[in-house]
N, C-alpha and C. Protein backbone atom coordinates (compact mmCIF):
# COMPACT_ATOMS: atom_id res chain seq x y z
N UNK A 1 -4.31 5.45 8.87
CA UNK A 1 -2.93 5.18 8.53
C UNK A 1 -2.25 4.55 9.75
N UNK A 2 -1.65 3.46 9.38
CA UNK A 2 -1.09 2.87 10.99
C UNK A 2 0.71 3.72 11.17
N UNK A 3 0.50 4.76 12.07
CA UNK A 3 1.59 4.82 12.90
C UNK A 3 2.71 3.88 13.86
N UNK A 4 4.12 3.63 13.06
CA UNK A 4 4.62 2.54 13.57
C UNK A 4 5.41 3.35 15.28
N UNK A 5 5.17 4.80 15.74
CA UNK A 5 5.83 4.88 16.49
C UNK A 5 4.53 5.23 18.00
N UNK A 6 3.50 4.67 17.68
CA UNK A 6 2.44 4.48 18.98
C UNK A 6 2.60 3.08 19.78
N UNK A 7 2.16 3.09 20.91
CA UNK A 7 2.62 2.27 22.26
C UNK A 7 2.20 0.90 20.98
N UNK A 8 2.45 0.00 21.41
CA UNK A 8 2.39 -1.59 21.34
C UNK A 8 2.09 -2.44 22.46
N UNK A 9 1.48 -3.31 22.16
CA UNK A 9 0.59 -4.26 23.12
C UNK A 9 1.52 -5.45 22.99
N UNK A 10 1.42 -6.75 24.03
CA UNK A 10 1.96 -7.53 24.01
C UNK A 10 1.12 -8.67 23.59
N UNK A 11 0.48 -9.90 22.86
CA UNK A 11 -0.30 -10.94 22.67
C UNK A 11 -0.91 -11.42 23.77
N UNK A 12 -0.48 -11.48 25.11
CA UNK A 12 -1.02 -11.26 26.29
C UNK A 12 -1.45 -10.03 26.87
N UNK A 13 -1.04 -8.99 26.81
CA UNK A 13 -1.77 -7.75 27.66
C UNK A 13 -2.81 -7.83 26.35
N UNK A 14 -2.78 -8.11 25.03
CA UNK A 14 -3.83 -7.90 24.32
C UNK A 14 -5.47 -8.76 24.69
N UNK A 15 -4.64 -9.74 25.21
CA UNK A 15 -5.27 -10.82 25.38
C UNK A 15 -6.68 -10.72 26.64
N UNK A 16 -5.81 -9.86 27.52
CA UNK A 16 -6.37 -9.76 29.02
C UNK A 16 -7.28 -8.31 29.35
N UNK A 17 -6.87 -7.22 28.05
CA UNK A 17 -7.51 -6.05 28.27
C UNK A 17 -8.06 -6.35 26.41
N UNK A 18 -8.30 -6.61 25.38
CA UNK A 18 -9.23 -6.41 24.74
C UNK A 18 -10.19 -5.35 24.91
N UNK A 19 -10.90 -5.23 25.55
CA UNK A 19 -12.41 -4.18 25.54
C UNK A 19 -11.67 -3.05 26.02
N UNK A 20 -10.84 -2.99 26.80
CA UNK A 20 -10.03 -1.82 26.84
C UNK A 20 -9.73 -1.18 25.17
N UNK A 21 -8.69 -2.15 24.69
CA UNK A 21 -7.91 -1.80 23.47
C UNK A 21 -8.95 -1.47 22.60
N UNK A 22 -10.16 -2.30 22.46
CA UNK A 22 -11.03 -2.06 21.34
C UNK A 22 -11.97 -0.43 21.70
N UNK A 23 -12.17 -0.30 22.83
CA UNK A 23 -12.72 1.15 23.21
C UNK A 23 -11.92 1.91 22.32
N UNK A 24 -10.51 2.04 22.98
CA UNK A 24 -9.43 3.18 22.66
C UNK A 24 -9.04 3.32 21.26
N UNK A 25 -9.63 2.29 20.41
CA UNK A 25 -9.57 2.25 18.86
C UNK A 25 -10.98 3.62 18.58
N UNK A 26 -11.14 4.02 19.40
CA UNK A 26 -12.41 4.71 18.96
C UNK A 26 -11.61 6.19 18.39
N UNK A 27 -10.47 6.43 19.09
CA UNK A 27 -9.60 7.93 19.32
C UNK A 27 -7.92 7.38 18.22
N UNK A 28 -8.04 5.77 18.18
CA UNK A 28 -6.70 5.72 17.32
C UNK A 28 -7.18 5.13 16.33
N UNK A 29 -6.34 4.79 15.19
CA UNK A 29 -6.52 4.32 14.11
C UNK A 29 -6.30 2.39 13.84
N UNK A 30 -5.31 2.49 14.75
CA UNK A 30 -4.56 1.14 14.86
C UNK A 30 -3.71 1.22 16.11
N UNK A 31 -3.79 -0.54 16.88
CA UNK A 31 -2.68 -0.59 17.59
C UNK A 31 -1.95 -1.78 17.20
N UNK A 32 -0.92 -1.80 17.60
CA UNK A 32 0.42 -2.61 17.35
C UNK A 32 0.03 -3.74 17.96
N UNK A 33 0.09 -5.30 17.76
CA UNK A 33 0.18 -6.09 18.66
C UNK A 33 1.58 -6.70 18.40
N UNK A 34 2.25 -7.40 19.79
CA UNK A 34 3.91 -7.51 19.48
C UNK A 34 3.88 -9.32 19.63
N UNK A 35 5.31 -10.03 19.44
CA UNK A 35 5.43 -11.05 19.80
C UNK A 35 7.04 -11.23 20.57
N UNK A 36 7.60 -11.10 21.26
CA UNK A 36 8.56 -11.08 21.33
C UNK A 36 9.26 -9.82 21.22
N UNK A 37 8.84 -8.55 21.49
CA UNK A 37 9.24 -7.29 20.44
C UNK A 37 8.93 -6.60 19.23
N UNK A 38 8.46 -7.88 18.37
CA UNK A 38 8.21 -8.02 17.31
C UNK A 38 6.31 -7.50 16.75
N UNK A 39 6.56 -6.65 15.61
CA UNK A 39 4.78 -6.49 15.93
C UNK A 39 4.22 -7.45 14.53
N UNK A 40 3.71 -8.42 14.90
CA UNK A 40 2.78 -9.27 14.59
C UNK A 40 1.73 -8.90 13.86
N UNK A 41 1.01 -8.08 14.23
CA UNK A 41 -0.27 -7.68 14.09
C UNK A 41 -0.99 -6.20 14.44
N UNK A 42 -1.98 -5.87 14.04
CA UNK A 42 -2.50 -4.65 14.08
C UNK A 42 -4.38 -4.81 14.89
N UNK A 43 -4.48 -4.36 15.97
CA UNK A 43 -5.99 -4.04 16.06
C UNK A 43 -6.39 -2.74 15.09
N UNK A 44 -7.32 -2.78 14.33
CA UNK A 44 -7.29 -1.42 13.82
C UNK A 44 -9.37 -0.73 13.72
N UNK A 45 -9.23 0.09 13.71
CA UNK A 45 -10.81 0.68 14.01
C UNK A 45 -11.77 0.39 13.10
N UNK A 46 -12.73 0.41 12.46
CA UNK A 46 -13.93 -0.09 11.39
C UNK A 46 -13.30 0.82 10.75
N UNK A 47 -13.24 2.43 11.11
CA UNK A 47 -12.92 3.26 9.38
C UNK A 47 -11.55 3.30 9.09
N UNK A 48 -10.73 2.72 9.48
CA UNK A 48 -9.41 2.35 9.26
C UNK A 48 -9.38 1.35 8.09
N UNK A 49 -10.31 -0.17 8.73
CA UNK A 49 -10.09 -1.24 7.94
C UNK A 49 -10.92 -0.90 6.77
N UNK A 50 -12.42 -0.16 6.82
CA UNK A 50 -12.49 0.26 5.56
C UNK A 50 -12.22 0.89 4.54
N UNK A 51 -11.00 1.76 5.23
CA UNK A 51 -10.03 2.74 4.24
C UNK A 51 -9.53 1.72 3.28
N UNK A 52 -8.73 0.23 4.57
CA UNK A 52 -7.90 -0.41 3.58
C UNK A 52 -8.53 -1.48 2.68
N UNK A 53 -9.93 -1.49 2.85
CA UNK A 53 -10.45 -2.51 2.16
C UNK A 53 -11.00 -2.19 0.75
N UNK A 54 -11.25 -0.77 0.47
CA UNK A 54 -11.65 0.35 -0.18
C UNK A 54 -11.18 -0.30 -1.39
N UNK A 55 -12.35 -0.49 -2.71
CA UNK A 55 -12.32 -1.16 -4.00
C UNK A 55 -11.41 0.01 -4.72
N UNK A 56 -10.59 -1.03 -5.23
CA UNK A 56 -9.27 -0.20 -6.04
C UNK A 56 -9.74 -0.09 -7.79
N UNK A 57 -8.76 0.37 -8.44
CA UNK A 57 -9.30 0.67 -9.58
C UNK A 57 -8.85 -0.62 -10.17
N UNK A 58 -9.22 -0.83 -11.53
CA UNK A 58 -8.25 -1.62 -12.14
C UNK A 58 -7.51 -0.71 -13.17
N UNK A 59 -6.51 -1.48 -13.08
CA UNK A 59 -4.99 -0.67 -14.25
C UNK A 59 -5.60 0.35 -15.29
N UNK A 60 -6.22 -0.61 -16.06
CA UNK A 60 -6.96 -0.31 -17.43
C UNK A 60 -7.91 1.32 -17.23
N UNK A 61 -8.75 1.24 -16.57
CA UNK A 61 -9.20 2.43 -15.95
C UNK A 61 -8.37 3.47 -15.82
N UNK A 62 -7.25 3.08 -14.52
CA UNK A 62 -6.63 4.76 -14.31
C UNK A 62 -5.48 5.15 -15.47
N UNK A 63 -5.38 3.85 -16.10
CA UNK A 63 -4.78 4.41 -17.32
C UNK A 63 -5.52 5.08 -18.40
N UNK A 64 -6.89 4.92 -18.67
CA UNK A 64 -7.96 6.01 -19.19
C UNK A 64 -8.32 6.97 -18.87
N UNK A 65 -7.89 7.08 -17.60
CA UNK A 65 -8.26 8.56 -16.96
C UNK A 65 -6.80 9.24 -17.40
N UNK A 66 -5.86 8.82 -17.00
CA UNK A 66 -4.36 9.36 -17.03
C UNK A 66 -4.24 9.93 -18.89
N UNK A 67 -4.55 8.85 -19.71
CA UNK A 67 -4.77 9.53 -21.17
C UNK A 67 -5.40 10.51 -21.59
N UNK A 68 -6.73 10.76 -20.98
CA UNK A 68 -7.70 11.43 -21.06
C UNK A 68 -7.72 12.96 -20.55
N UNK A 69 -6.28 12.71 -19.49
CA UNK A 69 -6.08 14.38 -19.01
C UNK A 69 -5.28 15.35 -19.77
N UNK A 70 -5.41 16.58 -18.99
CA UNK A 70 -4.83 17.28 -19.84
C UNK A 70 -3.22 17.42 -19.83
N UNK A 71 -2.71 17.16 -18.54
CA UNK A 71 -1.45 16.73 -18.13
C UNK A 71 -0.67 15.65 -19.18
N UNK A 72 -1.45 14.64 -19.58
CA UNK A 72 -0.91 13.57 -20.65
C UNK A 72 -0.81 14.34 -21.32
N UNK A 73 -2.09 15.18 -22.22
CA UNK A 73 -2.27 15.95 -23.19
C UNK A 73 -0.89 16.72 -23.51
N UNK A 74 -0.08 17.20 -22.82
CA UNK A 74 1.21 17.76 -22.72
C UNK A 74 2.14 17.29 -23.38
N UNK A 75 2.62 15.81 -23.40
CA UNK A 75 3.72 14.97 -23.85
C UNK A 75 3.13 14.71 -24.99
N UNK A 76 4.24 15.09 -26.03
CA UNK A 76 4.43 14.42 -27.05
C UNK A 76 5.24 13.93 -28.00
N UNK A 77 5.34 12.54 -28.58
CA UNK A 77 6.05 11.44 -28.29
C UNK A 77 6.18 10.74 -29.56
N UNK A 78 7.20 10.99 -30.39
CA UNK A 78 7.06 10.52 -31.76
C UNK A 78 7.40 8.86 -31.92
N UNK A 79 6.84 8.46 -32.81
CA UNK A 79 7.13 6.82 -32.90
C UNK A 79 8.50 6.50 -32.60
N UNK A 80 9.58 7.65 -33.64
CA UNK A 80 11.01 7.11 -33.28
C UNK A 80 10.97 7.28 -31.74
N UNK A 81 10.91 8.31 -31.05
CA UNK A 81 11.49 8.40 -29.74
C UNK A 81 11.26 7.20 -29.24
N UNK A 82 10.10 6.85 -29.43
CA UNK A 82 9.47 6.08 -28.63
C UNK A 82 10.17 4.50 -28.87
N UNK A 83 10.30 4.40 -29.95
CA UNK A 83 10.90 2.96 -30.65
C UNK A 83 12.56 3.06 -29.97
N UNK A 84 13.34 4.51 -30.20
CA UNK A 84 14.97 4.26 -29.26
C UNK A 84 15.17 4.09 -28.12
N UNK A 85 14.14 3.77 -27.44
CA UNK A 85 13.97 3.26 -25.63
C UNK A 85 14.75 2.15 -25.86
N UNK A 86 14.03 1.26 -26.76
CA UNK A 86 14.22 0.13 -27.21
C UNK A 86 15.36 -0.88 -26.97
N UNK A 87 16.31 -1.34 -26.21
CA UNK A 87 17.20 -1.81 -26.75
C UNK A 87 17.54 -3.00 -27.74
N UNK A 88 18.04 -2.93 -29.09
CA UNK A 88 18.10 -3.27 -30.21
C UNK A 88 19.01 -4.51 -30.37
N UNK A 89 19.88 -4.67 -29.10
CA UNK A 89 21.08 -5.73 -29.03
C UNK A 89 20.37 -7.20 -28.91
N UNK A 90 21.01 -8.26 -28.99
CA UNK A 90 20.75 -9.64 -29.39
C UNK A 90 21.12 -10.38 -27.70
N UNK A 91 21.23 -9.35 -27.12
CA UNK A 91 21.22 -9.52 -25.57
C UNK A 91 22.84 -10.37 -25.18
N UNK A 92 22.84 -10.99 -24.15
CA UNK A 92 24.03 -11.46 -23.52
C UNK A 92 23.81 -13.03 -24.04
N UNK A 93 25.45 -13.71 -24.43
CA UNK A 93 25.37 -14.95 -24.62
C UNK A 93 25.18 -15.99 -23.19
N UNK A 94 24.44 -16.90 -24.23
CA UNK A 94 24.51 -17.79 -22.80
C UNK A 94 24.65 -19.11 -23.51
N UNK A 95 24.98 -20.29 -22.64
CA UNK A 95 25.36 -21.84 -23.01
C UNK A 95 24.19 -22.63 -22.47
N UNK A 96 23.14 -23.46 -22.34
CA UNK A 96 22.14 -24.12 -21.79
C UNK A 96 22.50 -25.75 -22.20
């Protein structure tokens, strides 16, 4: 998880200590790189970036799992309810 309140590097001190920074990724997760103050960029460790690279579900899926529990199993939801969400109005006029 990148912590936005750990030290920050400058694009030059990054520049000039590298093997430093990349060691010390061994004990952090991520470091800040800045531009102006500004942080630019992130060095971040192998199991960091593979946290964030980590194959996601697609929609369709965790919405099969989410149906399939027993928690869904709970709600239940008659056509009307479900149809008076709806709003029924002919919407706002407009001139084109």
């Amino acid at each position: 998880m990148i912590n936005t309140t750990e030290k920050s590097y400058s694009i030059a001190h990054t520049k000039n200590n590298l093997p430093v920074l990349v060691h010390s990724l061994e004990s952090n997760p991520s470091i800040p790189i800045t531009r102006r103050g500004k942080i630019v960029a992130y060095l971040v460790s192998t199991k960091e970036y593979e946290a964030l690279k980590g194959k996601r579900r697609k929609f369709t899926d965790s919405w099969k799992t989410l149906r399939a529990s027993d928690e869904f199993k709970k709600f239940t939801l008659s056509d009307k309810e479900v149809s008076s969400w709806r709003d029924s109005s002919t919407g706002r006029d407009s001139s084109l």
